[in-house]
C-alpha atoms as a PDB file:
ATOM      1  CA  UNK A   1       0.000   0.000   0.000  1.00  0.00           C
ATOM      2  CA  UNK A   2       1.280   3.477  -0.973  1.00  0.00           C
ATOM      3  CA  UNK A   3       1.155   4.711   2.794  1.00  0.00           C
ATOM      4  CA  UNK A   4       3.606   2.383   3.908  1.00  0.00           C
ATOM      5  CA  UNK A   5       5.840   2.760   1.052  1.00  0.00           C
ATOM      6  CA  UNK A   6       5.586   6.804   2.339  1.00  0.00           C
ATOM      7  CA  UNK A   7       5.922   5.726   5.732  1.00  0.00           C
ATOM      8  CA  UNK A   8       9.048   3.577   4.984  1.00  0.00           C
ATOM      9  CA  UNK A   9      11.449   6.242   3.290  1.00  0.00           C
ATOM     10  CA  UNK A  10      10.160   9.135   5.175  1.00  0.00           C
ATOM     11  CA  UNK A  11      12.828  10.481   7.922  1.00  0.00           C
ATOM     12  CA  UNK A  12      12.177  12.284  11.051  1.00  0.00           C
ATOM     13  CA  UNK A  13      14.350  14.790  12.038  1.00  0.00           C
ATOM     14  CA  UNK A  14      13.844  15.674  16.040  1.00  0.00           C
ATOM     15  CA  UNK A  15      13.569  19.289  17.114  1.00  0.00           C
ATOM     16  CA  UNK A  16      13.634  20.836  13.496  1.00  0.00           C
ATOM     17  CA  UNK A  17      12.778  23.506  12.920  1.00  0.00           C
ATOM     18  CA  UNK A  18      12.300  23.976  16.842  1.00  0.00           C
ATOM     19  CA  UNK A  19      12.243  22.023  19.944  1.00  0.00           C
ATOM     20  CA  UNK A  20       9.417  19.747  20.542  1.00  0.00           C
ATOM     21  CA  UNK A  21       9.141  19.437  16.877  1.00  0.00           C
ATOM     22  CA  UNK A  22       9.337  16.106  14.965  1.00  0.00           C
ATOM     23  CA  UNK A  23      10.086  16.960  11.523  1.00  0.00           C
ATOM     24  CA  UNK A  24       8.481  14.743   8.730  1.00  0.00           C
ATOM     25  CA  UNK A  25      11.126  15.028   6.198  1.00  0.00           C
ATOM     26  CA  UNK A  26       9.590  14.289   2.849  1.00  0.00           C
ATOM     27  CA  UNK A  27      13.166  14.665   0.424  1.00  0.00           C
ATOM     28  CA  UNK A  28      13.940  10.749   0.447  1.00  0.00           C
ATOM     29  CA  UNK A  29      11.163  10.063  -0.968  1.00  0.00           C
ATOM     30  CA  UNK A  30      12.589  12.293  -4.246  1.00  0.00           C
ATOM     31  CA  UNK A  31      15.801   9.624  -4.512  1.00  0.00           C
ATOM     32  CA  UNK A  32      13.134   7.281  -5.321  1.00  0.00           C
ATOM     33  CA  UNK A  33      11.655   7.686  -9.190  1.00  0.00           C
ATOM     34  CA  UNK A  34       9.044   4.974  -8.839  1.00  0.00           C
ATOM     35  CA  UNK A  35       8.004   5.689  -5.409  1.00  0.00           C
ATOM     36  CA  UNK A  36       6.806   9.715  -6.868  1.00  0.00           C
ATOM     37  CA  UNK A  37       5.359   8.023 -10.059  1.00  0.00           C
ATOM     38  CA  UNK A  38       3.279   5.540  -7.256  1.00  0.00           C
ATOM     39  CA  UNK A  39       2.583   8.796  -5.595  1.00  0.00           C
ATOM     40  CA  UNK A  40       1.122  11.110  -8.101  1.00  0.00           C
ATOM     41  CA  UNK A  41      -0.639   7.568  -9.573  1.00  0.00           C
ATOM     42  CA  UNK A  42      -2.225   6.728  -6.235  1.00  0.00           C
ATOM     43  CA  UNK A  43      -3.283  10.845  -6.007  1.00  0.00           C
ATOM     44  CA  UNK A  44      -4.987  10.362  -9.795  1.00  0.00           C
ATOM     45  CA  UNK A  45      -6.758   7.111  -8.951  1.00  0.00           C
ATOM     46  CA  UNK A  46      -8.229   8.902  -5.432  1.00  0.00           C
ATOM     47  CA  UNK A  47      -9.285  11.528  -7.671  1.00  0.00           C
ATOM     48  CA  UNK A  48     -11.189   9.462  -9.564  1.00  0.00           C
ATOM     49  CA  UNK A  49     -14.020  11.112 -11.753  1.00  0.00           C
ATOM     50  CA  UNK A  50     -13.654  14.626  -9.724  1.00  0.00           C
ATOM     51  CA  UNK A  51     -13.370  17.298 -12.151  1.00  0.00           C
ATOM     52  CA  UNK A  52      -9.902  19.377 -11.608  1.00  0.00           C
ATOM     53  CA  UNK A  53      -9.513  22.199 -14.282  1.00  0.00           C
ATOM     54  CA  UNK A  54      -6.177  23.468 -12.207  1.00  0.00           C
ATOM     55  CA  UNK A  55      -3.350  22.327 -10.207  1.00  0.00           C
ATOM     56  CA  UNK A  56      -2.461  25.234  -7.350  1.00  0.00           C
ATOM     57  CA  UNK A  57       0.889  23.990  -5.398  1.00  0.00           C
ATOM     58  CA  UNK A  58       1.734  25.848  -2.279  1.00  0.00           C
ATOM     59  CA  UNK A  59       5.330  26.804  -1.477  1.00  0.00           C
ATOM     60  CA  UNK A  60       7.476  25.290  -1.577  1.00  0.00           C
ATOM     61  CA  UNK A  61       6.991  21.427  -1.543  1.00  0.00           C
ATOM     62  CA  UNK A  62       3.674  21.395  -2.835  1.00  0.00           C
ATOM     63  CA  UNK A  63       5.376  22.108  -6.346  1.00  0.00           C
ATOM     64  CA  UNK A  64       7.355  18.996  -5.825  1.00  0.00           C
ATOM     65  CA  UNK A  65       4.804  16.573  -6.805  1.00  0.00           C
ATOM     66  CA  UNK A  66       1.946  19.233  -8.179  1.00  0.00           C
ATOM     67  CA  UNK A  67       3.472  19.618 -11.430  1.00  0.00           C
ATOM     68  CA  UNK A  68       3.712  16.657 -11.803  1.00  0.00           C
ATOM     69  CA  UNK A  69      -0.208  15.488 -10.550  1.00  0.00           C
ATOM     70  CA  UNK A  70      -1.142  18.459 -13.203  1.00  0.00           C
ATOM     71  CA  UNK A  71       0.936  17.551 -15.817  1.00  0.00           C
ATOM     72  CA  UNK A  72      -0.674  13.834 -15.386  1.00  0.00           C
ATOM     73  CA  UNK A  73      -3.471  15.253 -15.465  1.00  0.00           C
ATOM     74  CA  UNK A  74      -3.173  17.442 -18.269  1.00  0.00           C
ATOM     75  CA  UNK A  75      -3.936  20.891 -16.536  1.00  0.00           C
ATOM     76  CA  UNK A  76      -2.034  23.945 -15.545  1.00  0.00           C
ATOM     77  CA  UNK A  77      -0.322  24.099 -12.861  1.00  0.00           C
ATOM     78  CA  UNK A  78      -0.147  27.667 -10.974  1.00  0.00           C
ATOM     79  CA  UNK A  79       2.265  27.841  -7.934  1.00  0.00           C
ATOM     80  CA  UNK A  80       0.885  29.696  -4.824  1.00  0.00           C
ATOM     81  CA  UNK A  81       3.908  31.806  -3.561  1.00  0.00           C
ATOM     82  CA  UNK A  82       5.021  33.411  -0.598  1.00  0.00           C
ATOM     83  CA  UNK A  83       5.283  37.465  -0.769  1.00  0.00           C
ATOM     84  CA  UNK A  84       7.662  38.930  -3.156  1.00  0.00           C
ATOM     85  CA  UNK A  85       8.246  35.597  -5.343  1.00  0.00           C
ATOM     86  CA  UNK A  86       5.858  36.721  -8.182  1.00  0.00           C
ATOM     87  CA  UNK A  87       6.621  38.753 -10.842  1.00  0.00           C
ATOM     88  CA  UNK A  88       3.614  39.385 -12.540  1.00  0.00           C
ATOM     89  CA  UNK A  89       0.694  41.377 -11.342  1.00  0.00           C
ATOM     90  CA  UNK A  90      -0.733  39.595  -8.098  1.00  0.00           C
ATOM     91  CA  UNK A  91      -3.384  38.941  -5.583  1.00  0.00           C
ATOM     92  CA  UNK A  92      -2.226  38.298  -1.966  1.00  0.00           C
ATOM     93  CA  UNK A  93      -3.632  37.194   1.419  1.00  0.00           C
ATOM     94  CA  UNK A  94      -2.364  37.387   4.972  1.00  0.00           C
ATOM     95  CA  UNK A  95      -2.859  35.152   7.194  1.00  0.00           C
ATOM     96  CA  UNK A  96      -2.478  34.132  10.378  1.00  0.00           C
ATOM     97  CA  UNK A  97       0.447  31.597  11.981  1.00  0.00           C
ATOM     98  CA  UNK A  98       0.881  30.515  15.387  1.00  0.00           C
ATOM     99  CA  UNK A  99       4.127  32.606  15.867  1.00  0.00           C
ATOM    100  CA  UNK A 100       2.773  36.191  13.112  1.00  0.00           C
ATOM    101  CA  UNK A 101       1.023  36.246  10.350  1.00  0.00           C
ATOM    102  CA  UNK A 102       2.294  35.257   6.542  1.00  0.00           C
ATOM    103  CA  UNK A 103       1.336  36.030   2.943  1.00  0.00           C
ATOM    104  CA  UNK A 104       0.944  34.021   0.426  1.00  0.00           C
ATOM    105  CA  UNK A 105      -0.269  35.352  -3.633  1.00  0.00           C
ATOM    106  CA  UNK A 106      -0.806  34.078  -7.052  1.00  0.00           C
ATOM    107  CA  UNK A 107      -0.880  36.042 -10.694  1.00  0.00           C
ATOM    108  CA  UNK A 108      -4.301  37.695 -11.246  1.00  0.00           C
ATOM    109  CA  UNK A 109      -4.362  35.517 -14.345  1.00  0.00           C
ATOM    110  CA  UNK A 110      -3.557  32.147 -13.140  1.00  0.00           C
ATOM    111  CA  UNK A 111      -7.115  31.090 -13.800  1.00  0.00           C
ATOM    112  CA  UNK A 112     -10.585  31.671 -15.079  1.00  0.00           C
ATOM    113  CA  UNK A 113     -13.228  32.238 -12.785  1.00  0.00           C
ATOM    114  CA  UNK A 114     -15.282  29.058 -12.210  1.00  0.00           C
ATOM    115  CA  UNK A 115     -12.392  26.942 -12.567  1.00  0.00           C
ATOM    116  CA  UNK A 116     -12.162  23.782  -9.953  1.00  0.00           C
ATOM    117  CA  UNK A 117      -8.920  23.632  -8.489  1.00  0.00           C
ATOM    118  CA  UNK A 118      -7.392  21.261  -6.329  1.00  0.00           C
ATOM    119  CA  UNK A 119      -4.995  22.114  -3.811  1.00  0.00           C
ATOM    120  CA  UNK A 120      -1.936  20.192  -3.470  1.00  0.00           C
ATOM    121  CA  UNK A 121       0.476  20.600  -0.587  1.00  0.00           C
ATOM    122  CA  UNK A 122       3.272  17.810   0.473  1.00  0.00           C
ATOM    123  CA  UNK A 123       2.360  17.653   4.318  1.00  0.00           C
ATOM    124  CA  UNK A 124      -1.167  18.643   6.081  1.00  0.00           C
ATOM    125  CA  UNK A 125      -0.790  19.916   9.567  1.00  0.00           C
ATOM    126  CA  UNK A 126      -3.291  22.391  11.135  1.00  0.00           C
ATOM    127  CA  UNK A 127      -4.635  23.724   7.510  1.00  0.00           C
ATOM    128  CA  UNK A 128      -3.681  27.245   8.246  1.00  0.00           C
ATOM    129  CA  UNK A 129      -1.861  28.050   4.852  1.00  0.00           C
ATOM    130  CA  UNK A 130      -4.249  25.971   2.327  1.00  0.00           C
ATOM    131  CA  UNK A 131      -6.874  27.256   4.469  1.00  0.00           C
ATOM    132  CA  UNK A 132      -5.536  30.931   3.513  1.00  0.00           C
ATOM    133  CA  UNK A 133      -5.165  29.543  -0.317  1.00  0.00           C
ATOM    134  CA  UNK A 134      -8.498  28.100  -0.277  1.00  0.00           C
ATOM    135  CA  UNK A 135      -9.444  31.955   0.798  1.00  0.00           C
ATOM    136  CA  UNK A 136      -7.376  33.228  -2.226  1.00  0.00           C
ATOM    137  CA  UNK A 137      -8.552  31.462  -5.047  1.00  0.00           C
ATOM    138  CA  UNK A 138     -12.240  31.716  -4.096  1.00  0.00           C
ATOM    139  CA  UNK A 139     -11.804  35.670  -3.610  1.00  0.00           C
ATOM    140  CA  UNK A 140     -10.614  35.478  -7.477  1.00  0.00           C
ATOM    141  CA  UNK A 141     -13.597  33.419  -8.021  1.00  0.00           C
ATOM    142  CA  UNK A 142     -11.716  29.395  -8.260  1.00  0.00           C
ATOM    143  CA  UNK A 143     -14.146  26.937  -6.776  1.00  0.00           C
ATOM    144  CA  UNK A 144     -11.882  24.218  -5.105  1.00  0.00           C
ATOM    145  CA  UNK A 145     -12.208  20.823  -6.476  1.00  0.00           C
ATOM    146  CA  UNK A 146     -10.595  19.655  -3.113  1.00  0.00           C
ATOM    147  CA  UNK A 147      -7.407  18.971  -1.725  1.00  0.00           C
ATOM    148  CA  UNK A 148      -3.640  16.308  -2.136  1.00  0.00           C
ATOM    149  CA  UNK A 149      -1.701  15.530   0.462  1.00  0.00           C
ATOM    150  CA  UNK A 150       1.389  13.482   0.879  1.00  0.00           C
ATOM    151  CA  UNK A 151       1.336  13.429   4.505  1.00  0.00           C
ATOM    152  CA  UNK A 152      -1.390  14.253   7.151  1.00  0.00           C
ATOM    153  CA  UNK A 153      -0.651  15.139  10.814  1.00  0.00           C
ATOM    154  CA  UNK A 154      -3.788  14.065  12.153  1.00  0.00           C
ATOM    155  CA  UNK A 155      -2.958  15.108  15.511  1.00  0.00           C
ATOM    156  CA  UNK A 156      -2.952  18.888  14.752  1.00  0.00           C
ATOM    157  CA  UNK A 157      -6.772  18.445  12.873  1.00  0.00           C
ATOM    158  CA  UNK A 158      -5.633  20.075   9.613  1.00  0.00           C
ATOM    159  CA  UNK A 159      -8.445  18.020   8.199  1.00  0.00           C
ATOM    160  CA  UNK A 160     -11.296  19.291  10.342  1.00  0.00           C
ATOM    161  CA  UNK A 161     -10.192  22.794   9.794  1.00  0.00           C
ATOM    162  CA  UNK A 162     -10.352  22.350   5.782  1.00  0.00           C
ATOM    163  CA  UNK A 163     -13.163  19.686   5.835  1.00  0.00           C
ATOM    164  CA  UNK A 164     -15.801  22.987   5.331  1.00  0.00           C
ATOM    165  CA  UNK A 165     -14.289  24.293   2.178  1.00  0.00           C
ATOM    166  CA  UNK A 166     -14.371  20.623   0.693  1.00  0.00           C
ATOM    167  CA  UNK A 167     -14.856  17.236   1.903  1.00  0.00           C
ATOM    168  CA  UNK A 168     -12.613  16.098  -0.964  1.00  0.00           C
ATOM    169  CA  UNK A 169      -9.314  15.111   1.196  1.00  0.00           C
ATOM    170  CA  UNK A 170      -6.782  13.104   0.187  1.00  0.00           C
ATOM    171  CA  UNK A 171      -4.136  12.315   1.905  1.00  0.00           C
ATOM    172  CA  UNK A 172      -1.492   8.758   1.076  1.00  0.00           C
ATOM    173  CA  UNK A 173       0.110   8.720   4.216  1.00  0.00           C
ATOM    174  CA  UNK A 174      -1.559   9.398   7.685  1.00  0.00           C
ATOM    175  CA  UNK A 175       0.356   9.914  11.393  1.00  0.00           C
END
């Protein structure tokens, strides 16, 4: 099963990036070419007949396998930044973080209104910055298709938080 394939290359690295923290470190999983095609298959058949019309990958690892997911699926891809990464006219949204607040922003044009886009993200944790995406592309008038996740953190309740926006959740590899 794809979750204990995730489960079995993933490394934890204790007290990163603080202490108390047990990092879930997703890069091995990158020295291993069939493992990401298993990944972005398994992602495709959970899908199954929902409509996605867009990708939208959240910085930074949520480009890692979103291109990929969109090019699979054979739709655009459109990278959710943080502030200042865009060079294009933008639309941005703060929000809020346990420790300040962040921005994220996309280009005005990354879609058409009434597209469906899924949100893709490598690791879901307490839903705060797809939560703040979600926010984003709805204010520019994307209806969200749902959501991709590597890795859930179902301690933190990441998926109650986003479970209101969509019910669509996937996620291959739950802690």
């Amino acid at each position: 099963m794809i979750d204990q394939q995730i489960k079995a290359v993933i490394r934890d690295i204790r007290d990163f990036p603080k202490p108390g923290i047990i990092f879930k470190d997703i890069t091995p999983i990158l020295k291993e070419p069939p493992l990401c095609n298993d990944i972005v298959d398994a992602f495709i058949e959970q899908l199954g007949d929902t409509r996605v019309d867009v990708v939208a990958g959240v910085e930074s690892r949520g480009f890692l396998f979103g291109l990929t997911l969109a090019n699979k699926l054979s739709v655009p891809f459109v990278p959710v930044r943080k502030a200042g990464k865009l060079p294009y006219t933008i639309k941005q949204k703060v929000y809020e973080l346990e420790y300040g607040t962040a921005t994220i922003e996309v280009h005005t044009d990354a879609f058409e209104p009434g597209q469906r886009i899924l949100i893709h993200d490598d690791l879901l944790a307490t839903g705060g910055t797809v939560c703040a995406a979600s926010d984003l592309i709805q204010e520019m008038g994307g209806i969200i298709a749902g959501f991709s996740f590597v890795v859930g953190l179902n301690f933190l309740n990441g998926k109650e938080r986003i479970t209101p926006i969509s019910d669509n959740i996937i996620v291959l590899a739950e802690y």
